[in-house]
Protein backbone atom coordinates (compact mmCIF):
# COMPACT_ATOMS: atom_id res chain seq x y z
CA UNK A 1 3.60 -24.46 -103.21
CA UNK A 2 4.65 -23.30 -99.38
CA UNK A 3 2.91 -20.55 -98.09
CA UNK A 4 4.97 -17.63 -96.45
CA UNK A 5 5.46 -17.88 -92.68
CA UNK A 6 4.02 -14.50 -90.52
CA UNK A 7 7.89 -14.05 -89.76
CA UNK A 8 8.99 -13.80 -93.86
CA UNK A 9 6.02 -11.72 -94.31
CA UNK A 10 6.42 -9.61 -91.79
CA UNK A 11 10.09 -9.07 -92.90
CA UNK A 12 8.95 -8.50 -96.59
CA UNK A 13 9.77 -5.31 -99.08
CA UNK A 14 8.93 -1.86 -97.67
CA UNK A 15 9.09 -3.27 -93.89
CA UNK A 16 10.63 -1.13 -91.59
CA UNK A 17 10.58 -0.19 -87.89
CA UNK A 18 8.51 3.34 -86.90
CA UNK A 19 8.53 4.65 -83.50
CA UNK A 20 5.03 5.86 -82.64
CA UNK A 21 5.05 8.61 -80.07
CA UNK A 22 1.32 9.39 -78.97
CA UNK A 23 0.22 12.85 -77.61
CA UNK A 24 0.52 12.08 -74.01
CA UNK A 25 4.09 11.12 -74.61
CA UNK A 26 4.13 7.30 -74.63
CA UNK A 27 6.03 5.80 -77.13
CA UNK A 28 6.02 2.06 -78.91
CA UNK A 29 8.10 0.30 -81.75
CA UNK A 30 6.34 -1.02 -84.76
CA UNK A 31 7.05 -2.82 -87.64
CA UNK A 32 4.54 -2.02 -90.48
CA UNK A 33 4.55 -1.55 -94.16
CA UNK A 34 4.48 1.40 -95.99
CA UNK A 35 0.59 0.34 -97.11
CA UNK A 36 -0.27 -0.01 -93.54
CA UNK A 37 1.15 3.75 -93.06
CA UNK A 38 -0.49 5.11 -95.97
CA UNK A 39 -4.41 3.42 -94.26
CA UNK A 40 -3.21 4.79 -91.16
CA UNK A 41 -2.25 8.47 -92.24
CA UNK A 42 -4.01 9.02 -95.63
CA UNK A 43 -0.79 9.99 -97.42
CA UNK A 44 0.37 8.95 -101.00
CA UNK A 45 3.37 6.47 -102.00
CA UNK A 46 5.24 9.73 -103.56
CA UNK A 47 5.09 11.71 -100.07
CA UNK A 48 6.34 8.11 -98.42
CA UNK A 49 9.30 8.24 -100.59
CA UNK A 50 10.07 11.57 -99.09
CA UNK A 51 10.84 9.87 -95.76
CA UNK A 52 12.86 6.87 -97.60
CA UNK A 53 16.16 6.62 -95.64
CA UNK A 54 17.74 4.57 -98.58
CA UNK A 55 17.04 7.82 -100.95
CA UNK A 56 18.72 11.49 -101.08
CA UNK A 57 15.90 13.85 -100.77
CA UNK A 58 16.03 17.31 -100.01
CA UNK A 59 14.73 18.76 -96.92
CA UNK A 60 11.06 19.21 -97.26
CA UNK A 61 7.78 20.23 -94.70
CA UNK A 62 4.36 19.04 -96.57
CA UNK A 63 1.18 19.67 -95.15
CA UNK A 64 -1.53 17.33 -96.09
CA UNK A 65 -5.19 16.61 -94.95
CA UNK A 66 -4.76 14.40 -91.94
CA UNK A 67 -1.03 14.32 -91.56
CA UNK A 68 2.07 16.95 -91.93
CA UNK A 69 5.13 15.20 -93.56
CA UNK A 70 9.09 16.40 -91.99
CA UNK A 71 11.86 15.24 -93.69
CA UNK A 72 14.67 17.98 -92.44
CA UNK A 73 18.08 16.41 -91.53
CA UNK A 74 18.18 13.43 -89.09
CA UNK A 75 14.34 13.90 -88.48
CA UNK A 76 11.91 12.17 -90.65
CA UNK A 77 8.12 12.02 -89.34
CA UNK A 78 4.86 11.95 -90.18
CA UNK A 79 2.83 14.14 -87.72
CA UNK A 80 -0.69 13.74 -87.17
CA UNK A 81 -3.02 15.20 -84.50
CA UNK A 82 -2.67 12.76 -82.22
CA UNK A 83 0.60 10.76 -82.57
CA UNK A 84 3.94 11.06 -84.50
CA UNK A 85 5.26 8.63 -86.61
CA UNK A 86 9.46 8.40 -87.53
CA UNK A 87 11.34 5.65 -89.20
CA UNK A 88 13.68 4.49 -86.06
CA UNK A 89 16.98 5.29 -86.15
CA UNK A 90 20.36 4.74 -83.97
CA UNK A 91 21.53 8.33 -84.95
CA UNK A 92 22.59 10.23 -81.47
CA UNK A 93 21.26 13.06 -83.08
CA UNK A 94 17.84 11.55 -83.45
CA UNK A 95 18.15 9.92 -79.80
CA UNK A 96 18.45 13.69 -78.17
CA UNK A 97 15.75 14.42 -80.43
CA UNK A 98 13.66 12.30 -79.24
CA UNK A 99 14.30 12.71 -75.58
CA UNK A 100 13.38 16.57 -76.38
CA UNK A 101 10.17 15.09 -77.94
CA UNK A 102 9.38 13.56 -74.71
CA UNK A 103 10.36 16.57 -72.42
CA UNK A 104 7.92 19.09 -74.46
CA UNK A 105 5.17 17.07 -74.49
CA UNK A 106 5.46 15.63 -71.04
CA UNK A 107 5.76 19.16 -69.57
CA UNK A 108 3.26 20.72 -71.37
CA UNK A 109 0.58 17.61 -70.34
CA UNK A 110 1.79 18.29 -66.95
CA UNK A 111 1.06 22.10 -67.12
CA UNK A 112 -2.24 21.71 -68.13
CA UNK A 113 -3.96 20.42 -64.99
CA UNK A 114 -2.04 22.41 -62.66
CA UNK A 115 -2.83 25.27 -64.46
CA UNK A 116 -6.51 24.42 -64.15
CA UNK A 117 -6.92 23.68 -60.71
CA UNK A 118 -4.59 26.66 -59.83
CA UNK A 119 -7.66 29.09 -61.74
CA UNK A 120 -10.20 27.03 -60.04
CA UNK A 121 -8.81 27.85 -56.97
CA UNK A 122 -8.33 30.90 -57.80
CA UNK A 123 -12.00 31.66 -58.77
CA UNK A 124 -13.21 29.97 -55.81
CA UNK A 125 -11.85 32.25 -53.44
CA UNK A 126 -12.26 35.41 -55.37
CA UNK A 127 -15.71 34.42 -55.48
CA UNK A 128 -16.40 33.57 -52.03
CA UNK A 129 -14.10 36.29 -50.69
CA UNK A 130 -16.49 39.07 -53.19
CA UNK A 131 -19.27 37.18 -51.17
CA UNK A 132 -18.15 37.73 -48.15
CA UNK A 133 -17.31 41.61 -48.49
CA UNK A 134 -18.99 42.94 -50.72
CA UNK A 135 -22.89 44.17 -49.50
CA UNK A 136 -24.21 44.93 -52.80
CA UNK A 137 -24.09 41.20 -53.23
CA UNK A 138 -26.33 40.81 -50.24
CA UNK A 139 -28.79 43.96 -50.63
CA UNK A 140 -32.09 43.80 -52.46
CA UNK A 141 -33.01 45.55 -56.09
CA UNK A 142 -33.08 48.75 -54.61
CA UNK A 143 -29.46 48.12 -53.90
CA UNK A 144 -28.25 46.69 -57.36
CA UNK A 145 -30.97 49.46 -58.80
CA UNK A 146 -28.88 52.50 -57.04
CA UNK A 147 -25.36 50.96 -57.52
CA UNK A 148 -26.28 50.52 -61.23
CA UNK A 149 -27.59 54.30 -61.28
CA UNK A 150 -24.12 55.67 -59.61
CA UNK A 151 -22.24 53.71 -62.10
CA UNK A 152 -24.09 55.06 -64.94
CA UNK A 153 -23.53 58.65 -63.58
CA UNK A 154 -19.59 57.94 -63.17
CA UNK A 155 -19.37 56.46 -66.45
CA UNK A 156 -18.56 59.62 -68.41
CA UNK A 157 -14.98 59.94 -66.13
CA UNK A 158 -14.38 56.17 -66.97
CA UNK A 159 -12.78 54.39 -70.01
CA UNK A 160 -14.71 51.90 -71.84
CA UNK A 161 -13.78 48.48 -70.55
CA UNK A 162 -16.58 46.29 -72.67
CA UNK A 163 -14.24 45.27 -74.80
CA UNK A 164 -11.59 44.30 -71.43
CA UNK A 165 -11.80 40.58 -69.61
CA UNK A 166 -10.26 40.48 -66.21
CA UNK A 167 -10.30 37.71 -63.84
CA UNK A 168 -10.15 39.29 -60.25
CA UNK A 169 -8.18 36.98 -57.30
CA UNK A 170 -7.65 37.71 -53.73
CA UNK A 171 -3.86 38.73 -52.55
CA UNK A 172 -2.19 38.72 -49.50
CA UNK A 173 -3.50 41.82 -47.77
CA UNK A 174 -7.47 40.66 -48.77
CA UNK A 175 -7.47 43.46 -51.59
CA UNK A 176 -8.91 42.18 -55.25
CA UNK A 177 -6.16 42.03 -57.78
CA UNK A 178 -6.43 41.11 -61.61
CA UNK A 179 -5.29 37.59 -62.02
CA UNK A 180 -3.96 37.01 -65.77
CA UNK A 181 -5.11 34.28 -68.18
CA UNK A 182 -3.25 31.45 -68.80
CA UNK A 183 -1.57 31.51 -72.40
CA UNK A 184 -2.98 29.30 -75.01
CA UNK A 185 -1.70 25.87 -75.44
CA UNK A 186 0.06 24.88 -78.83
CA UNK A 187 -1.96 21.86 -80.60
CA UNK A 188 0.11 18.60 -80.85
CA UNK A 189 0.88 19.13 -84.21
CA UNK A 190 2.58 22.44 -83.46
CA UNK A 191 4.19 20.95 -80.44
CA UNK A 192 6.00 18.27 -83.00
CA UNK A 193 6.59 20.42 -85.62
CA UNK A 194 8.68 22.92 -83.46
CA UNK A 195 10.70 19.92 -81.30
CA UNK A 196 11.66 18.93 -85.17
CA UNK A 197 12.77 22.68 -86.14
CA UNK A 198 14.89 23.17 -83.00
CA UNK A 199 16.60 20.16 -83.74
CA UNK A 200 16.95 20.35 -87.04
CA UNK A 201 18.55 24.41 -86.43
CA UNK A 202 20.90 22.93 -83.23
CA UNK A 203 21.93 20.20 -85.35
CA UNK A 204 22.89 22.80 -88.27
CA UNK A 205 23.95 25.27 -85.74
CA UNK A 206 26.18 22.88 -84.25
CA UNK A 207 27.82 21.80 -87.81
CA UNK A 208 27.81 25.51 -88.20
CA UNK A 209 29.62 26.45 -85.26
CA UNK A 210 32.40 23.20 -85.36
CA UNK A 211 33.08 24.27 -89.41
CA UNK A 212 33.73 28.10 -88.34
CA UNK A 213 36.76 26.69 -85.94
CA UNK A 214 38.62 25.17 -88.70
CA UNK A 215 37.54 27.41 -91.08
CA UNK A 216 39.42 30.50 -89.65
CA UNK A 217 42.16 28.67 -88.08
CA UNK A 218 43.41 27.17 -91.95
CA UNK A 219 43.07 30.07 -93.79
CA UNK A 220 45.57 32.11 -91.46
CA UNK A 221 47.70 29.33 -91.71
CA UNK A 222 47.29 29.37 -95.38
CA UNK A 223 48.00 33.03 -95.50
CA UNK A 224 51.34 32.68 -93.67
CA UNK A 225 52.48 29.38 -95.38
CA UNK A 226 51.52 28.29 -98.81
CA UNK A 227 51.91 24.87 -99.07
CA UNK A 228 50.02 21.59 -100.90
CA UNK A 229 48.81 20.19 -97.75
CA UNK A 230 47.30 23.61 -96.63
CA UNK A 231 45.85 23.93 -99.98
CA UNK A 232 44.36 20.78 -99.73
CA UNK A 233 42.81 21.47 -95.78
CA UNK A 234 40.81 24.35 -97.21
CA UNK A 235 39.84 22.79 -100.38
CA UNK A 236 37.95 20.24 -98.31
CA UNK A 237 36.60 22.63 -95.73
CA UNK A 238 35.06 25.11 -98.60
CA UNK A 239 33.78 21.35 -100.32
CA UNK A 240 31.82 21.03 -96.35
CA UNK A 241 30.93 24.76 -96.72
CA UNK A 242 29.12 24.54 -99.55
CA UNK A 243 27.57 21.46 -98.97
CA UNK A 244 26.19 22.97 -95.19
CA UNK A 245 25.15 26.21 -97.11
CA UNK A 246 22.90 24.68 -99.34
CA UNK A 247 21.15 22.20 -96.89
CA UNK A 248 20.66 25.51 -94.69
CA UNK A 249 19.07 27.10 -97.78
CA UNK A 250 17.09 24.45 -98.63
CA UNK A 251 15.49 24.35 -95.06
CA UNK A 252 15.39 28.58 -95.29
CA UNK A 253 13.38 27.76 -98.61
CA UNK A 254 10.91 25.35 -97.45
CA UNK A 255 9.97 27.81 -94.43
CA UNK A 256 9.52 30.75 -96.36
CA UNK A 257 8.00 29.03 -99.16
CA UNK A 258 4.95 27.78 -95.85
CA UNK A 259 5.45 31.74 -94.54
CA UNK A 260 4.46 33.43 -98.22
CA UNK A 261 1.16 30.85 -98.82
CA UNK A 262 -1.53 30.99 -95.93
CA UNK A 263 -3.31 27.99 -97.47
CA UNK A 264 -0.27 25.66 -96.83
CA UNK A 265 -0.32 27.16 -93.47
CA UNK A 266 -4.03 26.48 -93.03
CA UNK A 267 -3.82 22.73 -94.61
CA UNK A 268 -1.20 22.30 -91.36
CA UNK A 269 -3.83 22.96 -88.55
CA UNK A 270 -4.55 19.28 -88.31
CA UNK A 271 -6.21 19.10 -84.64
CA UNK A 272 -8.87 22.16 -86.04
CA UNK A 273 -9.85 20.19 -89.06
CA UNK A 274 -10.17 16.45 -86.83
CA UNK A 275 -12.61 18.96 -84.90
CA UNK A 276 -14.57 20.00 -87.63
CA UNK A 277 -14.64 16.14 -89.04
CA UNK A 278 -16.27 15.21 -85.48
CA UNK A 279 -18.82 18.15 -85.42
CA UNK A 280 -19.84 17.89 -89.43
CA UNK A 281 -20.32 14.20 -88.71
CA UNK A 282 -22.73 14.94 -85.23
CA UNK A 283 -24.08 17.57 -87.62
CA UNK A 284 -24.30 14.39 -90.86
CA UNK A 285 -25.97 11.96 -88.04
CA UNK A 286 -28.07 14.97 -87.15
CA UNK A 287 -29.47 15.35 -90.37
CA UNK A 288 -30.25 12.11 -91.09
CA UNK A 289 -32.58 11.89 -88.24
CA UNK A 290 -34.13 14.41 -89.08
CA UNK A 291 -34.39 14.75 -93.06
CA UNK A 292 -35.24 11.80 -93.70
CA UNK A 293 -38.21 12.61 -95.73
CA UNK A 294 -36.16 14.39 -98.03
CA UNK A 295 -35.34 13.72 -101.35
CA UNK A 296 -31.62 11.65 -101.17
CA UNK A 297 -29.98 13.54 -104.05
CA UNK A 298 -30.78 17.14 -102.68
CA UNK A 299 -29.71 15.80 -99.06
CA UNK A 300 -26.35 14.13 -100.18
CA UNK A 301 -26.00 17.86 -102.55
CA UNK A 302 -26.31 19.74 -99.19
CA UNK A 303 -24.59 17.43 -97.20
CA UNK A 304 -21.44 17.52 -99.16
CA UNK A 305 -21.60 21.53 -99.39
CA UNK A 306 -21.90 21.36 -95.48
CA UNK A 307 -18.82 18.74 -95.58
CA UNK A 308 -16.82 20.60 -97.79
CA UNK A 309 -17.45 23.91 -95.78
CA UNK A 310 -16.43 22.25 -92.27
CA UNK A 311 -13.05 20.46 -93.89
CA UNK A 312 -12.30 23.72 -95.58
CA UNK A 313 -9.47 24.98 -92.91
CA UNK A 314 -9.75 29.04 -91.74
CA UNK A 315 -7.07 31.36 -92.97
CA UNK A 316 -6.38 32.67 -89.53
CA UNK A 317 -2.85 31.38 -88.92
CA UNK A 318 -1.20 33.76 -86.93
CA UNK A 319 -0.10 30.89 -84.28
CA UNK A 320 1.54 28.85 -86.52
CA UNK A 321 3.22 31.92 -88.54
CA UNK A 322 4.34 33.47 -85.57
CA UNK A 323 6.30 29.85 -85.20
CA UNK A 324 7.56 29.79 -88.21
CA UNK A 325 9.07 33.23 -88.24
CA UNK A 326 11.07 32.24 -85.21
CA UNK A 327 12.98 29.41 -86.80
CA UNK A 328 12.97 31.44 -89.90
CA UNK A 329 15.37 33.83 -88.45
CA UNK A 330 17.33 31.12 -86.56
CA UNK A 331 17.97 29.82 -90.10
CA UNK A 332 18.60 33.26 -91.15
CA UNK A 333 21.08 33.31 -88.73
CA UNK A 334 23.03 30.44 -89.45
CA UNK A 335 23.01 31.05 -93.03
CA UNK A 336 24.95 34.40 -92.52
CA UNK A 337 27.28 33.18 -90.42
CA UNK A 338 28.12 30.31 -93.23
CA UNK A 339 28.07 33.51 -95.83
CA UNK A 340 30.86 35.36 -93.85
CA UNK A 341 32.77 31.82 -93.52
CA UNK A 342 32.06 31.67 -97.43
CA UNK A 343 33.02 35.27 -97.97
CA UNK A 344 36.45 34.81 -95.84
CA UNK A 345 37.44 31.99 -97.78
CA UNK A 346 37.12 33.95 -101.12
CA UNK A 347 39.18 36.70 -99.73
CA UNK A 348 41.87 34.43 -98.47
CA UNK A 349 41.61 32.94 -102.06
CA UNK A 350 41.75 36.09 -103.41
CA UNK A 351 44.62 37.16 -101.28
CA UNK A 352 46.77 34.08 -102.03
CA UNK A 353 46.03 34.45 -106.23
CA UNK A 354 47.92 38.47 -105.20
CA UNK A 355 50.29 36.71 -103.71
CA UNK A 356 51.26 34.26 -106.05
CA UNK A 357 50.82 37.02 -108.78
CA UNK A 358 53.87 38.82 -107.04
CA UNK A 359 55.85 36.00 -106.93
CA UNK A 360 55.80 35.13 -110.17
CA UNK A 361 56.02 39.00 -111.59
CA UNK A 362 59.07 38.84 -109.58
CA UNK A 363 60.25 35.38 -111.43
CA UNK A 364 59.74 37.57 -114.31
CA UNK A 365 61.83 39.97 -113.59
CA UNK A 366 64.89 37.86 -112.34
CA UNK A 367 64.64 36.23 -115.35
CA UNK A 368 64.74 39.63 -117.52
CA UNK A 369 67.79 40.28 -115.59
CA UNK A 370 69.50 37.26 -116.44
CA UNK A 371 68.58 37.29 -119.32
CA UNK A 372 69.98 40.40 -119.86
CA UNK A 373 73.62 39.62 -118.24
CA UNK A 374 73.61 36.44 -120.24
CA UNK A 375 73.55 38.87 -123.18
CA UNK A 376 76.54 40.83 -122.22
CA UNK A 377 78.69 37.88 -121.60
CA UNK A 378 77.50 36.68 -124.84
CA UNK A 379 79.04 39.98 -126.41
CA UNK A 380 82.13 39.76 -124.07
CA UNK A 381 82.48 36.06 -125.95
CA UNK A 382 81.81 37.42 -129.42
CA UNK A 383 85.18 39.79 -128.36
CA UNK A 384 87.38 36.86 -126.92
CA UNK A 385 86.04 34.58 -129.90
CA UNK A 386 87.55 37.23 -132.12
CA UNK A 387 90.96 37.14 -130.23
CA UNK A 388 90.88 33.81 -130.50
CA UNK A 389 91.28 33.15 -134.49
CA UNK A 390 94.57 32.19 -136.32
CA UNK A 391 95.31 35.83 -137.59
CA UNK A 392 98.24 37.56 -137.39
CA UNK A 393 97.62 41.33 -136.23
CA UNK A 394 99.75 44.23 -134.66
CA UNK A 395 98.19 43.54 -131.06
CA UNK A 396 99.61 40.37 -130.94
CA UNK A 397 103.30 41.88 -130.94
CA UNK A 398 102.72 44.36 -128.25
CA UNK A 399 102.99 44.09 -124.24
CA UNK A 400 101.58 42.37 -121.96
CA UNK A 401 99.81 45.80 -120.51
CA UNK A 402 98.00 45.77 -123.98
CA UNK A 403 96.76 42.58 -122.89
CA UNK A 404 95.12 43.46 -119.59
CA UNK A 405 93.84 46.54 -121.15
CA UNK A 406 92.12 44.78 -123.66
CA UNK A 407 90.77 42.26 -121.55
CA UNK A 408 89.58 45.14 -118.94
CA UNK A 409 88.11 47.65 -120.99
CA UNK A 410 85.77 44.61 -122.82
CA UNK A 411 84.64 43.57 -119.55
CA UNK A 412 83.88 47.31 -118.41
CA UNK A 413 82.03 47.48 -121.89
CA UNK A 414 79.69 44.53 -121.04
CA UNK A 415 79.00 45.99 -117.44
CA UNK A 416 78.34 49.29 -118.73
CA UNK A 417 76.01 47.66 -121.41
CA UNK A 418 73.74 45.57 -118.34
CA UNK A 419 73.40 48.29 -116.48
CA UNK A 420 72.20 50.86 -119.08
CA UNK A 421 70.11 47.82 -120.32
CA UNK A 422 68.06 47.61 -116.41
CA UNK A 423 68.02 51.77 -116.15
CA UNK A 424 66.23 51.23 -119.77
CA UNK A 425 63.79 48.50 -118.01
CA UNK A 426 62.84 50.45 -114.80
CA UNK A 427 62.45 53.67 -117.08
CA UNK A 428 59.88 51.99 -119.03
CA UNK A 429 58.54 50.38 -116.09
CA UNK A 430 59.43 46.57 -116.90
CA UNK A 431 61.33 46.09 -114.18
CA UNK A 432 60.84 47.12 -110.68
């Protein structure tokens, strides 16, 4: 029996090609099984499936342990704290994803340092400029002693500022001014997880936005002219409208479902927890050291309480909530504007089933009317019919005046029969 070559097993069942993009933005191909993913990122089979390109799932954000799993749209990932996995893809929607991708995380590892040697700076020559100027610096205890004792006295005229931390630079003119922190950096994680919400809510905003200028442009065309080929332009575009509502409600779903539980939220703070697995295993190595006279069932007891206590992720979520709620109403957003396209079309429908009511009430009533005058000639028949038969009668012998007045006064008779017949419809209100 032949053994496989490293190319046929390489190319074997569940293969495919991932794009790893680390934190620091550099980015590799791989082909690996879904096994090898699963070692690598501690998920399941079922949450792999998610991701499967070859299977219709719906749009879904699942936080696990070590990894947060995005399948919304084009975009399907598996985020950990340090890199980003996604199943490769020629889509031009996942290409300008991914250059996005690149752009947040390069800028924000380029803000970092410049950000820290611009408050290094900073301190430095607040610090040596306080030095230079100020003499209480210089002065003995006497001097701290007395400037202590005038602050105390003054205190009663001044608020509280305990509670207040204010870095102090140097300006222009040589006068101390408070210098403002620098806001707090977004985990990786976070940093992923919002590069795949914005593109998931401009890729929906853009099918959005296209659908809304056919939407509007049929239906008044619709309105004016009823025909089968306009019928059959908006039958398609409400068939795309309710497809794009419920993948838009499905992603609305799936954010509020993270926004009303604070333990999914938690679970989804992946770089907090990889710190806690570092310090509870410094703590574990710790421990060992110095317990080892212990007894090894009460130390592995404690040591799993300790474990379980470190991996157990703090409710305080505010950062990632605060997130979420901005994409929330994005979605929001989009899924009104589809609800006023939906809306419009069910007027227009509504409009067009008034209008083809009228049309065929009218159809009614032309055919009530000829109906009617089909009657009449039917009785002006019935009196030429009775001319018509082989008897012998006193008319017959008369003049031809006879004749004509005959002939006119049954045709006046049937005319005068119609029209009472419609001022008897419109009186009882069956005819307009």
């Amino acid at each position: 029996m032949t053994q496989p070559n490293a190319q046929t097993r390489r190319k074997g069942i569940g293969v495919k090609v991932w794009l790893l993009v680390s934190e620091t933005g550099e980015s590799r191909l791989e082909e690996v099984g879904k096994h090898y993913i699963m070692r690598r990122t501690s998920l399941p089979a079922r949450d792999l499936r998610i991701l499967d390109p070859m299977l219709s799932q719906p749009s879904s954000i699942l936080g696990r342990e070590k990894a947060i799993v995005i399948n919304l749209e084009h975009i399907k990932a598996i985020i950990t704290a340090t890199e980003i996995l996604m199943i490769n893809s020629s889509n031009p929607l996942f290409l300008q994803f991914l250059h996005d991708l690149h752009s947040r995380i390069s800028s924000s590892s380029n803000e970092m340092p410049h950000r820290m040697s611009n408050d290094m700076d900073t301190n430095d020559y607040s610090t040596s400029t306080m030095m230079e100027e100020s003499p209480l610096l210089h002065s003995g205890t006497n001097s701290r002693n007395n400037s202590s004792t005038t602050m105390h006295e003054g205190s009663d005229s001044l608020p509280d500022k305990s509670n207040i931390e204010i870095k102090w630079g140097s300006s222009r003119s040589g006068k101390d001014v408070p210098v403002a922190s620098p806001p707090k950096q977004l985990p990786f994680e976070f940093k992923a997880l919002e590069a795949c919400l914005e593109s998931a809510c401009r890729c929906l905003e853009s099918e959005t936005k296209t659908l809304e200028d056919e939407t509007y442009p049929a239906l008044d065309e619709l309105t004016s002219k009823i025909s089968t080929l306009n019928l059959e332009r908006v039958r398609q575009i409400k068939s795309r409208l309710v497809a794009l509502s419920g993948r838009v409600q499905k992603v609305r779903d799936q954010i509020e479902h993270l926004l009303d539980d604070d333990h999914d939220m938690a679970e989804m703070y992946l770089t907090q927890k990889l710190e806690a697995r570092l310090v509870d295993q410094a703590s574990l190595k710790e421990g060992y050291n110095t317990e080892l006279d212990e007894d090894e069932d009460q130390s592995d007891e404690s040591h799993s309480k300790r474990s379980y206590s470190s991996y157990e992720p703090k409710l305080d979520v505010e950062e990632l909530e605060m997130l979420l709620e901005a994409y929330f109403a994005q979605i929001n957003g989009i899924l009104q504007k589809l609800s006023s396209s939906s809306e419009y079309v069910d007027d227009t429908e509504d409009y067009i089933n008034i209008m083809l009511d009228d049309k065929r009430n009218q159809l009614l009533q032309v055919a009530v009317i000829y109906g009617t005058l089909n009657m009449m000639l039917n009785a002006g028949i019935v009196v030429v019919g009775l001319f018509g038969m082989n008897i012998h009668i006193d008319l017959f012998d008369g003049q031809p005046r006879q004749f004509w007045t005959t002939t006119w006064g049954t045709l006046a008779g049937c005319l005068l029969l119609f029209f009472a017949s419609i001022y008897w419809g419109k009186k009882k209100y069956l005819l307009s």
